[in-house]
N, C-alpha and C. Protein backbone atom coordinates (compact mmCIF):
# COMPACT_ATOMS: atom_id res chain seq x y z
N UNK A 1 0.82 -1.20 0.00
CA UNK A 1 0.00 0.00 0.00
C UNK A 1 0.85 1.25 0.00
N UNK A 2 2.29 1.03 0.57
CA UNK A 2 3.14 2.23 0.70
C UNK A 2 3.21 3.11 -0.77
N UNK A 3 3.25 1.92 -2.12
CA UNK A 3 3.58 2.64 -3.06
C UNK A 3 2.41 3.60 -3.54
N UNK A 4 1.23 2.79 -3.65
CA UNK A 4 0.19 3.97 -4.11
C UNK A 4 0.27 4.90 -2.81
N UNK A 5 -0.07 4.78 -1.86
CA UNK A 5 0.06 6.09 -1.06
C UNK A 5 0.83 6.86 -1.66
N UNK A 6 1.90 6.93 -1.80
CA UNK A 6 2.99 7.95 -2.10
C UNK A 6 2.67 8.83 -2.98
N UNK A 7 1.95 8.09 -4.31
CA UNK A 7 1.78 8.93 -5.33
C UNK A 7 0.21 10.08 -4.73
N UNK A 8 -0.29 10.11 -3.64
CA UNK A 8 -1.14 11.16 -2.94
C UNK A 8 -0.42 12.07 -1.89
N UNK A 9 1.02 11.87 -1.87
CA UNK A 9 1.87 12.47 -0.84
C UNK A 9 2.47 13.87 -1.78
N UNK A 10 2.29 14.94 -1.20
CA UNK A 10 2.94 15.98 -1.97
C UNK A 10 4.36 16.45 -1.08
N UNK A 11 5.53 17.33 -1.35
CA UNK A 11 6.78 17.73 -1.05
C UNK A 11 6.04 18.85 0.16
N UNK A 12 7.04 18.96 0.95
CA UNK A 12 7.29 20.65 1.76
C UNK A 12 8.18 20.76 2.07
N UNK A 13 9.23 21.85 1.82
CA UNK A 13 10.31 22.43 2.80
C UNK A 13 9.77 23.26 3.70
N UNK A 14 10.33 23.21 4.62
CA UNK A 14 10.44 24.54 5.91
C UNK A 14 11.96 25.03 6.53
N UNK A 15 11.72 25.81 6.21
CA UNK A 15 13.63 26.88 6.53
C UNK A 15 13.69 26.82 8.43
N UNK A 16 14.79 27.28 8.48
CA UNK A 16 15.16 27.11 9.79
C UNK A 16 14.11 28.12 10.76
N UNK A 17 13.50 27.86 12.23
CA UNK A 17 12.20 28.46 12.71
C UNK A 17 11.54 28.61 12.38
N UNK A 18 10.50 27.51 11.15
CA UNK A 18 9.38 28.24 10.21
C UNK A 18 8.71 26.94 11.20
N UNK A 19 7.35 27.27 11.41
CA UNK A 19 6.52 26.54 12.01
C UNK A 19 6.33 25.13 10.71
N UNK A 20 6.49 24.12 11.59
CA UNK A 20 5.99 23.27 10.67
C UNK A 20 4.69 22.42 10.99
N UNK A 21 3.78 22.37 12.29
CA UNK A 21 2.99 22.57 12.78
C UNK A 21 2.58 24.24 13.86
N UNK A 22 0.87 23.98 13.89
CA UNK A 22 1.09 25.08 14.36
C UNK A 22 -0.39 24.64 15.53
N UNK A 23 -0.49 25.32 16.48
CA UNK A 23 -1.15 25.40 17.81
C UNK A 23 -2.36 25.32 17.37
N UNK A 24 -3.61 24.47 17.32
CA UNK A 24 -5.11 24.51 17.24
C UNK A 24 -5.15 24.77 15.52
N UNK A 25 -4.26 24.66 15.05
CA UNK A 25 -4.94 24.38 13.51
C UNK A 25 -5.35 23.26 13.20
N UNK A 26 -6.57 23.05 12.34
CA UNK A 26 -7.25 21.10 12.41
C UNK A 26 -5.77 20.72 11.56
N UNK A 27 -5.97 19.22 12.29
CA UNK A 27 -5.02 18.37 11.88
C UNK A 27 -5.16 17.69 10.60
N UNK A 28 -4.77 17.87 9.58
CA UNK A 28 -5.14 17.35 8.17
C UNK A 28 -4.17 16.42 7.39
N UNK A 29 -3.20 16.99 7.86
CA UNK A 29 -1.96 15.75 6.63
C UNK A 29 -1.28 14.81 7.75
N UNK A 30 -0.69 14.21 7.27
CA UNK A 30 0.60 13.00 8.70
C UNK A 30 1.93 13.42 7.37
N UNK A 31 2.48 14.14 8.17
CA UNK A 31 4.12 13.92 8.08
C UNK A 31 5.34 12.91 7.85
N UNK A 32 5.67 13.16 7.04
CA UNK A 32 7.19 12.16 6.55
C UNK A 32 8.53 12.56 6.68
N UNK A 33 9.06 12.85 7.32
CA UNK A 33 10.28 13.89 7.45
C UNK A 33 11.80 12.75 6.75
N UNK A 34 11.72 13.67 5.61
CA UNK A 34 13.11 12.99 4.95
C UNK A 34 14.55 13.73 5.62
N UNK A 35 14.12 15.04 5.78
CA UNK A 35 15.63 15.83 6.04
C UNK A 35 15.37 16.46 7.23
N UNK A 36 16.57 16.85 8.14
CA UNK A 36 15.87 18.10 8.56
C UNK A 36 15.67 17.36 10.44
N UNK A 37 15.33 18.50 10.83
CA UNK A 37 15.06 18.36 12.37
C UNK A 37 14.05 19.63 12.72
N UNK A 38 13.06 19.00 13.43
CA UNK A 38 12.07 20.18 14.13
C UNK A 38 11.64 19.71 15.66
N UNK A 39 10.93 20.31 16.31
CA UNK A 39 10.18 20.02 17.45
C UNK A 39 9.68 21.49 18.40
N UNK A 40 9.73 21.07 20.03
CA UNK A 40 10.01 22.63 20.22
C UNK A 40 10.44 21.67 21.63
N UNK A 41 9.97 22.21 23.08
CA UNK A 41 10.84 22.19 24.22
C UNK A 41 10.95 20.80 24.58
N UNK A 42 9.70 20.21 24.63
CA UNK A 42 9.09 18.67 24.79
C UNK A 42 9.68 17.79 23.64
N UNK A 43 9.69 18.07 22.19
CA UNK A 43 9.56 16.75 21.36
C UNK A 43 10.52 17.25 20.51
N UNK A 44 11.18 16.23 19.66
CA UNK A 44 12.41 16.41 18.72
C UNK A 44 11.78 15.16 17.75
N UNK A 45 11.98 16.07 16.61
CA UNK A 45 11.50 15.11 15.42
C UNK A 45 12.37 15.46 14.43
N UNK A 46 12.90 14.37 13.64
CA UNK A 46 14.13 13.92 12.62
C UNK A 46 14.01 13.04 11.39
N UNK A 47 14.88 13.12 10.54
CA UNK A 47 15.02 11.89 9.78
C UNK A 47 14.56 10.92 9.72
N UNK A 48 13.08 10.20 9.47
CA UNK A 48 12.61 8.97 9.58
C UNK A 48 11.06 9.28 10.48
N UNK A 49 11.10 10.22 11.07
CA UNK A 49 9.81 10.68 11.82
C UNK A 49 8.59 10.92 10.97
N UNK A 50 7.71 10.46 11.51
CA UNK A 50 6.08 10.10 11.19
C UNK A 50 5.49 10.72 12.22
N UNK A 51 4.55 12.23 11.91
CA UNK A 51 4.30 13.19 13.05
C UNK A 51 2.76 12.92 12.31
N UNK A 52 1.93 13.30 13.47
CA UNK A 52 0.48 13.42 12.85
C UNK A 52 -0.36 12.16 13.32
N UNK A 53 0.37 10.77 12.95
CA UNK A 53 -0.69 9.97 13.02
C UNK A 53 -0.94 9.63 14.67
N UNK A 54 -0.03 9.49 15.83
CA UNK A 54 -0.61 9.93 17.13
C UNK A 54 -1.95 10.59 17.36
N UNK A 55 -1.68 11.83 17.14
CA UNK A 55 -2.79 12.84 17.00
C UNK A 55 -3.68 12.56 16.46
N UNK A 56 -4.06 11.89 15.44
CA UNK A 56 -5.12 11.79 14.68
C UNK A 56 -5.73 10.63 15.12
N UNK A 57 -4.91 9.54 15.31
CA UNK A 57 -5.62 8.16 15.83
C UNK A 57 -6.07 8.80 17.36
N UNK A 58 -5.19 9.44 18.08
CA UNK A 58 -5.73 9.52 19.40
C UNK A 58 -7.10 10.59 19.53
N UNK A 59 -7.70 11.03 18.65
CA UNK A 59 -8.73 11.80 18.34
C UNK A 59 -8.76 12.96 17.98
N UNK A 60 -7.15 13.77 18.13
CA UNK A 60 -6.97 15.07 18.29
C UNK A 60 -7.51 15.73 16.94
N UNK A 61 -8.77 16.40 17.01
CA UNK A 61 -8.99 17.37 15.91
C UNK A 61 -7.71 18.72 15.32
N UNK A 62 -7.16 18.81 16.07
CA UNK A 62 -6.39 19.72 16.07
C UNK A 62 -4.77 19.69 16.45
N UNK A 63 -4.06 20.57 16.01
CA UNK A 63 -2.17 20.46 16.21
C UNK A 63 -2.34 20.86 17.93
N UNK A 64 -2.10 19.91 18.85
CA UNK A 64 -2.02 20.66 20.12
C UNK A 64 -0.69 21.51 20.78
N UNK A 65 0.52 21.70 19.51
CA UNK A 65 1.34 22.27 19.62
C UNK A 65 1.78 22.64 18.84
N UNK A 66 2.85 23.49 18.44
CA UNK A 66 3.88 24.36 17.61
C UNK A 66 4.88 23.42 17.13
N UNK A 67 5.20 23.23 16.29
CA UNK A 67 6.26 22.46 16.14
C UNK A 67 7.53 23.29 14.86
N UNK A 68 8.76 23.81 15.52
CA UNK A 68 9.59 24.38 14.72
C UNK A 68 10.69 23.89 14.02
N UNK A 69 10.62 24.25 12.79
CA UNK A 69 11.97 23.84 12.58
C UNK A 69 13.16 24.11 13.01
N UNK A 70 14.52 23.56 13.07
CA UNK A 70 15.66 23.35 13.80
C UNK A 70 16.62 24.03 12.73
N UNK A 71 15.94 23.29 11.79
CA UNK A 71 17.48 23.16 10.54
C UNK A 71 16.30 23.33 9.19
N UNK A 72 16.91 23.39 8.16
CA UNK A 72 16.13 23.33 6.69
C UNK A 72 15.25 21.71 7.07
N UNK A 73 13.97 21.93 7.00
CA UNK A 73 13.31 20.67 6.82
C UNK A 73 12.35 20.19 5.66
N UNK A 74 12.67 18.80 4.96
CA UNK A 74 12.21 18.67 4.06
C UNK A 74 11.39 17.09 3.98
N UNK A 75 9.58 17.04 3.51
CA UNK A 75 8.52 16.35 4.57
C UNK A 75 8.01 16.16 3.22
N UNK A 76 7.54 15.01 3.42
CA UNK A 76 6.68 14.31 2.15
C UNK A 76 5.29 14.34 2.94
N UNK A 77 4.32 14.98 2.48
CA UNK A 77 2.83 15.23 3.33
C UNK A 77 1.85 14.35 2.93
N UNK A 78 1.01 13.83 3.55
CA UNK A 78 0.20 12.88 2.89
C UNK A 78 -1.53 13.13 3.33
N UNK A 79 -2.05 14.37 2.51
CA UNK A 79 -3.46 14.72 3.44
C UNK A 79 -4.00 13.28 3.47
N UNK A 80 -4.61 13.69 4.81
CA UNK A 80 -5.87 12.83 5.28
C UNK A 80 -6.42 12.27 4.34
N UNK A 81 -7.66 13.36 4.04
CA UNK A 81 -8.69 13.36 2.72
C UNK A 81 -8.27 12.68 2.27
N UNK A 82 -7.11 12.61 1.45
CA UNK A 82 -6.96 11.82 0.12
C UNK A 82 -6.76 10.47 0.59
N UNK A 83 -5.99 10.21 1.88
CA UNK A 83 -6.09 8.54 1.85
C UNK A 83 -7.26 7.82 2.61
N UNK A 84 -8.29 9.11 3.22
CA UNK A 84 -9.82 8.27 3.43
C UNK A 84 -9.76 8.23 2.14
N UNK A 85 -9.81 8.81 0.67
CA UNK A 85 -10.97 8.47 -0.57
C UNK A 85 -10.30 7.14 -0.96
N UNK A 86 -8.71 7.74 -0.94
CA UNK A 86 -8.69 6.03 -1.57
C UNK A 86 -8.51 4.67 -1.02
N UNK A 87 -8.61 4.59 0.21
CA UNK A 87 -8.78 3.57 1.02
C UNK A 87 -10.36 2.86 0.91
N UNK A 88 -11.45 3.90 0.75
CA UNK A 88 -12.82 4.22 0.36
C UNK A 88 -13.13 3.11 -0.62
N UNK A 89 -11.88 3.52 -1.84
CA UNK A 89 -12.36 3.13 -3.22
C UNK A 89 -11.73 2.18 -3.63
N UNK A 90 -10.49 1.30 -2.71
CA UNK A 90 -9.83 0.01 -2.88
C UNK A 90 -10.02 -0.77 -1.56
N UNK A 91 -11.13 -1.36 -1.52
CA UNK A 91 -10.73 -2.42 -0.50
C UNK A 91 -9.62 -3.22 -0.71
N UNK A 92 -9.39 -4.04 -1.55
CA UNK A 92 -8.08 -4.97 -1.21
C UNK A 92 -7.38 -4.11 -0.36
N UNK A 93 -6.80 -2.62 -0.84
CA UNK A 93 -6.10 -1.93 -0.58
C UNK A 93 -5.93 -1.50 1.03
N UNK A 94 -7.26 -1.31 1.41
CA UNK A 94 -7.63 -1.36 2.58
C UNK A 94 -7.62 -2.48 3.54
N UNK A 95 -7.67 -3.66 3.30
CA UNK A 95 -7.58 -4.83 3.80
C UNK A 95 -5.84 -5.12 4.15
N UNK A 96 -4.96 -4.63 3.48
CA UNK A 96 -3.77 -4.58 3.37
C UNK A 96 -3.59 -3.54 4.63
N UNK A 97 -4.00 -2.30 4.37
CA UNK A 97 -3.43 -0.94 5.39
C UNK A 97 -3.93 -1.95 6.87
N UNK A 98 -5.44 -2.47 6.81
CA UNK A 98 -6.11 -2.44 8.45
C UNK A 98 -5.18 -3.70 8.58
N UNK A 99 -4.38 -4.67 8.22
CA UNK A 99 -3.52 -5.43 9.15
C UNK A 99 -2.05 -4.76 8.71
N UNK A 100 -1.48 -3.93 8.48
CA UNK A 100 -0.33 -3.46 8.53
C UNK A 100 -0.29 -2.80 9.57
N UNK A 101 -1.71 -1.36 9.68
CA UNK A 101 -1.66 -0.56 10.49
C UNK A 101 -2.59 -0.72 12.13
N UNK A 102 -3.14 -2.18 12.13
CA UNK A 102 -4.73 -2.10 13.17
C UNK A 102 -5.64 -2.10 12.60
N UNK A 103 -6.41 -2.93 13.31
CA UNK A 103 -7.61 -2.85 12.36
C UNK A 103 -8.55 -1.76 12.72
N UNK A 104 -8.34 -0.81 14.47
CA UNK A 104 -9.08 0.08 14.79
C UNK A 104 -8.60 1.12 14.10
N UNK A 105 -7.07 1.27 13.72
CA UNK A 105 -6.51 2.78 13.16
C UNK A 105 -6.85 2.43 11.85
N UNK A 106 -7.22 1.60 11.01
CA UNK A 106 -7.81 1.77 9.87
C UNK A 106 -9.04 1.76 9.56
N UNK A 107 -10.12 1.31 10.64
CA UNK A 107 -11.17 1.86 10.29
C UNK A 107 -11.41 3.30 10.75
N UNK A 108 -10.56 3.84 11.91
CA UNK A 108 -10.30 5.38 11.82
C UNK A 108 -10.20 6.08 10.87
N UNK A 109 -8.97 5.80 10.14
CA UNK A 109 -8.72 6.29 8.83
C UNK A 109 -9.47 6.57 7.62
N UNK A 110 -10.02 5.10 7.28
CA UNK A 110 -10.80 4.86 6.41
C UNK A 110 -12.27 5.37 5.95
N UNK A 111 -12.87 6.02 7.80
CA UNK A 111 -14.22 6.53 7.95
C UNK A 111 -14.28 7.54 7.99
N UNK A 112 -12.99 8.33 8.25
CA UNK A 112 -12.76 9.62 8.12
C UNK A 112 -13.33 10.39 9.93
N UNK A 113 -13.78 9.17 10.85
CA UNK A 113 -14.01 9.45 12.20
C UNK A 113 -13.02 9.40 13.09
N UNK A 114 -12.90 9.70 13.94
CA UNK A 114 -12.29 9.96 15.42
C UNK A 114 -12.90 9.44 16.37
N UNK A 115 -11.90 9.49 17.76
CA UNK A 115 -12.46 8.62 18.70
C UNK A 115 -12.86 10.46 19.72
């Protein structure tokens, strides 16, 4: 499923202190961080970090923090939206994500609901 996902994942850079989350904005994409380092006092996120889906599985409508960049950061984004539709419109596909990912975080995903 990783590969079609990808092709719904779009690029972002963020320069050094550019918010790359931000405080009570709804939570919409999950994060891929290829380059780069961000966080703020609490959390440090790097190379290989997957930001977002916590939050989203744990119900959070919203960014409950700031999150800055450190250094030049560069994030493969993957809105929401787009992988409820196509999870929607491929079951096999879906049958694949709900035992890779849970079968509760994919019918999360998939319904476009929260807990």
């Amino acid at each position: 499923w990783g590969r079609r996902l990808s092709g719904l994942m779009r690029p972002r850079v963020c320069d050094a202190t550019c918010p790359v989350t931000r405080t009570n904005v709804p939570i919409t994409e999950i994060l891929f961080c290829l380059q780069g380092d961000f966080g703020d006092a609490e959390r440090h996120f790097s190379t290989g970090s997957i930001v977002g889906l916590h939050e989203f599985f744990g119900g959070m409508p919203q960014w409950p923090y700031t999150l800055k960049a450190r250094s030049k950061v560069e994030l493969w984004v993957l809105p929401i939206e787009s992988c409820q539709n196509y999870l929607k419109s491929n079951e096999k596909m879906c049958a694949v994500f709900c035992k890779s990912m849970g079968s509760m975080a994919a019918k999360m995903l998939g319904s476009g609901s929260r807990v």
